[in-house]
N, C-alpha and C. Protein backbone atom coordinates (compact mmCIF):
# COMPACT_ATOMS: atom_id res chain seq x y z
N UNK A 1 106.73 97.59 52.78
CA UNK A 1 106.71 97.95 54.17
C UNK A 1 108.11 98.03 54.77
N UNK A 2 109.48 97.42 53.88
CA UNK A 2 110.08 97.25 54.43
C UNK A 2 111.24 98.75 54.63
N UNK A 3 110.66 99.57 53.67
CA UNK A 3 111.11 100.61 53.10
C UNK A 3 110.92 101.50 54.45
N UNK A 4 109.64 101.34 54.98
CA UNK A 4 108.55 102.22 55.41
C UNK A 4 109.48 102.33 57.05
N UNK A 5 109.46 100.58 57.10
CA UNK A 5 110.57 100.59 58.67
C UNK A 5 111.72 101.31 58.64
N UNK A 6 112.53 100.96 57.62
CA UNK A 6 114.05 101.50 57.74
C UNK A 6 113.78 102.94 57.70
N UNK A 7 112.82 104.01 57.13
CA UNK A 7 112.62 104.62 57.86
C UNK A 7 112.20 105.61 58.91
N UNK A 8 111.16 105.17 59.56
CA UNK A 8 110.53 104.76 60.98
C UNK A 8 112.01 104.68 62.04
N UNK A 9 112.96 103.78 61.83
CA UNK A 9 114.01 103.11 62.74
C UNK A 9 114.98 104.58 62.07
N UNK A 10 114.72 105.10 61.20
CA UNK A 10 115.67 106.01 61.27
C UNK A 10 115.25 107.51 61.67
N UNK A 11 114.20 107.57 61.97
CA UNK A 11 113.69 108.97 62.41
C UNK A 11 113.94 108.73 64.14
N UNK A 12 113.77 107.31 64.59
CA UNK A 12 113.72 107.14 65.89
C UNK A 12 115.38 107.26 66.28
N UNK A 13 116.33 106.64 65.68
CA UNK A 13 117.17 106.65 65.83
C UNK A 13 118.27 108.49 66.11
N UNK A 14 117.29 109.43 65.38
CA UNK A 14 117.78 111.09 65.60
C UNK A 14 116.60 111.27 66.53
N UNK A 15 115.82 110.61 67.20
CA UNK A 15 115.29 110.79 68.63
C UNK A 15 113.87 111.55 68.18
N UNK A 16 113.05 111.14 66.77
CA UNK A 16 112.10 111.09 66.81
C UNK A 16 110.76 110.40 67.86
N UNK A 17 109.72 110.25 68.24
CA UNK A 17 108.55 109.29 68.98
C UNK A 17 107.74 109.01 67.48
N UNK A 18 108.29 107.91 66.67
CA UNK A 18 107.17 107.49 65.63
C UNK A 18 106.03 106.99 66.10
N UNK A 19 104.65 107.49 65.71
CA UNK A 19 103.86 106.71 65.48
C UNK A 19 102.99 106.58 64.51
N UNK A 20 102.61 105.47 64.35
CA UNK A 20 102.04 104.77 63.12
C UNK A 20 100.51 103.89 63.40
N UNK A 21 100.20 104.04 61.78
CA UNK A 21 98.51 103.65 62.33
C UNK A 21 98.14 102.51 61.02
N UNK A 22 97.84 102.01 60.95
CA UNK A 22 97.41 101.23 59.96
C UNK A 22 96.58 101.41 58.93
N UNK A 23 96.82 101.30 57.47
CA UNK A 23 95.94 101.71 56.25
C UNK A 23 94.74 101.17 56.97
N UNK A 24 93.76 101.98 56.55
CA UNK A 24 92.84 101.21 55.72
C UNK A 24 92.70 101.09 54.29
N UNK A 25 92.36 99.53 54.05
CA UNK A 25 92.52 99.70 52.27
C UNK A 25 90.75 99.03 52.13
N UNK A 26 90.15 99.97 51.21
CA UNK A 26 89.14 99.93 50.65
C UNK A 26 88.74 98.75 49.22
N UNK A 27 87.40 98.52 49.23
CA UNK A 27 87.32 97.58 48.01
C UNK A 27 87.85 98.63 46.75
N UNK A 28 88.87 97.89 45.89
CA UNK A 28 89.41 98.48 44.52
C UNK A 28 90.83 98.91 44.89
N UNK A 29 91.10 98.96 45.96
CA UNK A 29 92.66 98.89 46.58
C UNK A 29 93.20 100.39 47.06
N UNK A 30 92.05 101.00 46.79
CA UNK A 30 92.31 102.13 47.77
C UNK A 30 92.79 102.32 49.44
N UNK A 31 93.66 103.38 49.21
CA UNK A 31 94.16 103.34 50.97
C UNK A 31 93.90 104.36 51.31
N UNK A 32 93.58 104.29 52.99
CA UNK A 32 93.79 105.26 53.80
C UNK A 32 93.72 105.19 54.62
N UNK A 33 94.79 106.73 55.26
CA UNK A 33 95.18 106.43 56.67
C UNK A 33 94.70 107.75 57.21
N UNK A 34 93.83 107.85 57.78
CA UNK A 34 93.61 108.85 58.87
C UNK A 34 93.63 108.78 60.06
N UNK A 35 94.72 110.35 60.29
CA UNK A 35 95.26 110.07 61.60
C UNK A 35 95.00 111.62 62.25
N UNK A 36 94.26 112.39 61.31
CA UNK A 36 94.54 114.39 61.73
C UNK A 36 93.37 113.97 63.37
N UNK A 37 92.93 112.77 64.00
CA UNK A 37 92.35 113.67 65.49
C UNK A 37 93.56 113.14 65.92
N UNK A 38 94.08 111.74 65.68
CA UNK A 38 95.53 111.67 66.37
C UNK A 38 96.47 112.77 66.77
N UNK A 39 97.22 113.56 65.51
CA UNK A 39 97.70 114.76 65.35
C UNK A 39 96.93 115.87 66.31
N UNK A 40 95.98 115.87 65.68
CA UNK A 40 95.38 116.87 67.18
C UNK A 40 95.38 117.25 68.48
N UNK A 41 95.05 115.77 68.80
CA UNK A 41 94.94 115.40 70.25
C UNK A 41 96.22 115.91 70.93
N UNK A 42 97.56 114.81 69.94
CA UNK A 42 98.87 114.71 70.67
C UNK A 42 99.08 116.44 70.76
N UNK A 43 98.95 117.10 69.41
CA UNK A 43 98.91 118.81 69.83
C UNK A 43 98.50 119.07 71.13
N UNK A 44 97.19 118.76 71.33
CA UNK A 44 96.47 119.63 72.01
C UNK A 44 97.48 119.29 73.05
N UNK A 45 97.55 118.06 73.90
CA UNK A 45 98.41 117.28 74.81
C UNK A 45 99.43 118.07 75.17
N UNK A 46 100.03 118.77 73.81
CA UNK A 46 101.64 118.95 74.45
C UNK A 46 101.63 120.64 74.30
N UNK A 47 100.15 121.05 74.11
CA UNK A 47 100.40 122.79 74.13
C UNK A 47 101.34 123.34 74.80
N UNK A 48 100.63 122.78 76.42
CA UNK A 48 101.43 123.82 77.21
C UNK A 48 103.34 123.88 77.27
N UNK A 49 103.39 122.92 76.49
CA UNK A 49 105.24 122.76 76.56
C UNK A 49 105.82 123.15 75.12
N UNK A 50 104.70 123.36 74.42
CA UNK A 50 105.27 124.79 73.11
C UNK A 50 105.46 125.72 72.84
N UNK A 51 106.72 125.94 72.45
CA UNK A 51 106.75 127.22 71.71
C UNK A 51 106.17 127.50 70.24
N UNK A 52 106.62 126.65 69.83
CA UNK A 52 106.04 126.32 68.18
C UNK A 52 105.76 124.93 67.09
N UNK A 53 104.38 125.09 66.81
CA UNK A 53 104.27 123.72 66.26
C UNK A 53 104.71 124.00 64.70
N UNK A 54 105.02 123.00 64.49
CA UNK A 54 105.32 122.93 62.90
C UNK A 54 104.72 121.98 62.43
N UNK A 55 103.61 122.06 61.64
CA UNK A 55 102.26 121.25 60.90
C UNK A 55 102.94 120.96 59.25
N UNK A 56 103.19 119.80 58.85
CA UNK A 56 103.38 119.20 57.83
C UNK A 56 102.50 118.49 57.05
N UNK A 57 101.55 119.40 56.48
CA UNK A 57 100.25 119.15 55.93
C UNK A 57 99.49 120.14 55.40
N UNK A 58 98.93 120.22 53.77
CA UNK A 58 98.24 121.29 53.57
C UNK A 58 96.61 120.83 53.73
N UNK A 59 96.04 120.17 54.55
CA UNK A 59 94.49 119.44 54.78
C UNK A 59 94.46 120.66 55.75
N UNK A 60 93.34 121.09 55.08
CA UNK A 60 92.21 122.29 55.74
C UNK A 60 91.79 121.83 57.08
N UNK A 61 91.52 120.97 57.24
CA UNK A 61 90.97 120.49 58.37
C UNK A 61 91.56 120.93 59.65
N UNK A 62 93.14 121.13 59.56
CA UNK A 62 93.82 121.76 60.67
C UNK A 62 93.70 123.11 60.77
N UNK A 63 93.16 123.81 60.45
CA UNK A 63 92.82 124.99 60.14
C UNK A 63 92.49 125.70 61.83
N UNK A 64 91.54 124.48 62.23
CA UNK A 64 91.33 124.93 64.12
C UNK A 64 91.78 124.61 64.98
N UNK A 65 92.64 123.88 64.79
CA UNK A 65 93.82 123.20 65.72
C UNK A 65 95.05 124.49 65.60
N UNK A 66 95.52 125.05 64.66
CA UNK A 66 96.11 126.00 64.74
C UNK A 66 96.08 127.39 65.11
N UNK A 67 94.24 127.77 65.42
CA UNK A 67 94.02 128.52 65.69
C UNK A 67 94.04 128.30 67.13
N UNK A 68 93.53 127.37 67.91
CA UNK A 68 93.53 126.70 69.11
C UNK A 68 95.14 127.00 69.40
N UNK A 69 96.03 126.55 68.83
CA UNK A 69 97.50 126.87 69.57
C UNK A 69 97.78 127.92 69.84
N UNK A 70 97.55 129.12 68.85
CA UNK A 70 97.56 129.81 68.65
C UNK A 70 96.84 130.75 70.39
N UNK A 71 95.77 130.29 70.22
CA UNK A 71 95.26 130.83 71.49
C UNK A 71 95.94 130.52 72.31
N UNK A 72 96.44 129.26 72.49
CA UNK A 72 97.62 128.73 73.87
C UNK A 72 98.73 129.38 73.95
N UNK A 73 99.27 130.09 72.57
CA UNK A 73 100.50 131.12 72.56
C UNK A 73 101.37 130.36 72.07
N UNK A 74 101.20 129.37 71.00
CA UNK A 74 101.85 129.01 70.59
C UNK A 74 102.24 129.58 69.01
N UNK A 75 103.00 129.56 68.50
CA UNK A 75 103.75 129.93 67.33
C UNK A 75 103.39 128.73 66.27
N UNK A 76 102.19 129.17 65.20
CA UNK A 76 102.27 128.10 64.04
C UNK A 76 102.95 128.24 62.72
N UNK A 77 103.65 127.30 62.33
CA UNK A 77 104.29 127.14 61.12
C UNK A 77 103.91 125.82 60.09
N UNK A 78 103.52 125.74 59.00
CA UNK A 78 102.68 125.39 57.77
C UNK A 78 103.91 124.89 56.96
N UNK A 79 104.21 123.80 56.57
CA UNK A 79 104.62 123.80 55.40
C UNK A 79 104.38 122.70 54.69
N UNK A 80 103.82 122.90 53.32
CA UNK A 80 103.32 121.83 52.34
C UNK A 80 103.31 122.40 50.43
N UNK A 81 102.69 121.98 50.16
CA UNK A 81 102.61 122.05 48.50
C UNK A 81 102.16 123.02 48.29
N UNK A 82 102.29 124.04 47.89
CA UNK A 82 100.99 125.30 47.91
C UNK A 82 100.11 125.06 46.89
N UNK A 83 100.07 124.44 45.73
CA UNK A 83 99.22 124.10 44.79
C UNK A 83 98.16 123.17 44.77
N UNK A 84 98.43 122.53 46.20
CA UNK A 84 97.29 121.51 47.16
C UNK A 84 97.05 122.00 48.39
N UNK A 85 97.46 123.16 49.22
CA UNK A 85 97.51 123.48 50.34
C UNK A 85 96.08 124.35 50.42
N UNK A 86 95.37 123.77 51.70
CA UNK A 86 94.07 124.92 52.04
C UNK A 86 95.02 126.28 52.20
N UNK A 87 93.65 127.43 51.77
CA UNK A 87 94.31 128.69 51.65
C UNK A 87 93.81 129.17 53.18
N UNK A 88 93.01 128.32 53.53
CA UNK A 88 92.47 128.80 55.10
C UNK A 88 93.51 128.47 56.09
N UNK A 89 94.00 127.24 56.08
CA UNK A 89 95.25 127.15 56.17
C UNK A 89 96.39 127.84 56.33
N UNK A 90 96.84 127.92 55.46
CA UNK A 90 97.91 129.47 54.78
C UNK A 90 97.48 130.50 55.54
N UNK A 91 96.89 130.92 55.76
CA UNK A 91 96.29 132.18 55.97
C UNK A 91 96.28 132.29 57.63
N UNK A 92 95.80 131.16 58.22
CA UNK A 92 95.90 131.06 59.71
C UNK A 92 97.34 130.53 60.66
N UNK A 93 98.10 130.08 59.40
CA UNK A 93 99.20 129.80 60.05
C UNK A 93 100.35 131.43 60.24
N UNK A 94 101.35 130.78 61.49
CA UNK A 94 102.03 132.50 61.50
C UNK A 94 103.09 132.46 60.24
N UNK A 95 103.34 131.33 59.77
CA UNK A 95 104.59 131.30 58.95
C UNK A 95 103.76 129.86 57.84
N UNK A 96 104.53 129.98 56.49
CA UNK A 96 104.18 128.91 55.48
C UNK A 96 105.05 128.98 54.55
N UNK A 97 105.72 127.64 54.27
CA UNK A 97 106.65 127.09 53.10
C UNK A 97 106.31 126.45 52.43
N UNK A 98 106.40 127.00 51.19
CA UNK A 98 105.20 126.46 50.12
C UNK A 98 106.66 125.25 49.18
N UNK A 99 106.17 124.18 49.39
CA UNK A 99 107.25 123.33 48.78
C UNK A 99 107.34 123.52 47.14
N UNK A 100 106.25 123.44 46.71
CA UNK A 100 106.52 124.05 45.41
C UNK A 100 107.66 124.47 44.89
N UNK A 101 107.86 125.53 45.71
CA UNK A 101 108.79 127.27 45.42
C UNK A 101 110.27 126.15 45.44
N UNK A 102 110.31 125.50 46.46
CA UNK A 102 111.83 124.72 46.35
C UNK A 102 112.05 123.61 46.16
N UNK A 103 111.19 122.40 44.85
CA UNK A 103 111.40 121.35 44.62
C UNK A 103 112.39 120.73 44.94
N UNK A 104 113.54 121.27 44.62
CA UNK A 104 115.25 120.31 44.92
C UNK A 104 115.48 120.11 46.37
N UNK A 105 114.81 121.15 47.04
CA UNK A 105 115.61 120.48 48.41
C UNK A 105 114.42 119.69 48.99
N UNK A 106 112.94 119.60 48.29
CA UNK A 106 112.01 119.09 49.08
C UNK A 106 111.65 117.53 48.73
N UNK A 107 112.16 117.55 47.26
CA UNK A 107 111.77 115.80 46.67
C UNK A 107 113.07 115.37 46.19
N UNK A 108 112.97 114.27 45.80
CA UNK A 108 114.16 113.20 45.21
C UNK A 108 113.90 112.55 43.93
């Protein structure tokens, strides 16, 4: 966790708003954290003061949240794995960077 703060304190520090939600961890030590109505909501929240969202996630599920901005006039941009990324996804966003294509500048 301690990894996780330093950095949290460093996204805030270039004037990120972190927020954070707590695993759930399942019997057998499974985790998860779902947060896409969070993500949503705060979208929906801040439409009217966008120009363009930039969605960091290939989960299908956003699929109508982008179309929704979209109706607000907002500008969507996609970028995730393309080899895990919904193609409904892809397809509804105005722009998509498929991390794949540029491993070196995307992982460590």
């Amino acid at each position: 966790m301690k990894d996780e703060s330093n950095f949290f304190d460093a996204l805030e520090k270039i004037g990120f708003e972190v927020r954070s939600k707590d695993l759930q961890v399942f019997y057998g030590g499974a985790k998860k954290g779902d947060w896409d109505v969070g993500i949503a909501m705060d979208t929906i929240k801040l439409a009217p003061k966008l120009d363009t969202i930039v969605l960091v996630s290939g989960d299908g599920d956003f699929r109508a949240l982008l179309e929704h901005m979209k109706a607000m006039g907002c500008r969507t941009e996609v970028i995730a794995f393309g080899k895990s990324a919904s193609s409904k996804l892809i397809e509804e966003a105005d722009s998509f960077t498929d991390m794949d294509k540029q491993k070196r500048r995307f992982l460590i």
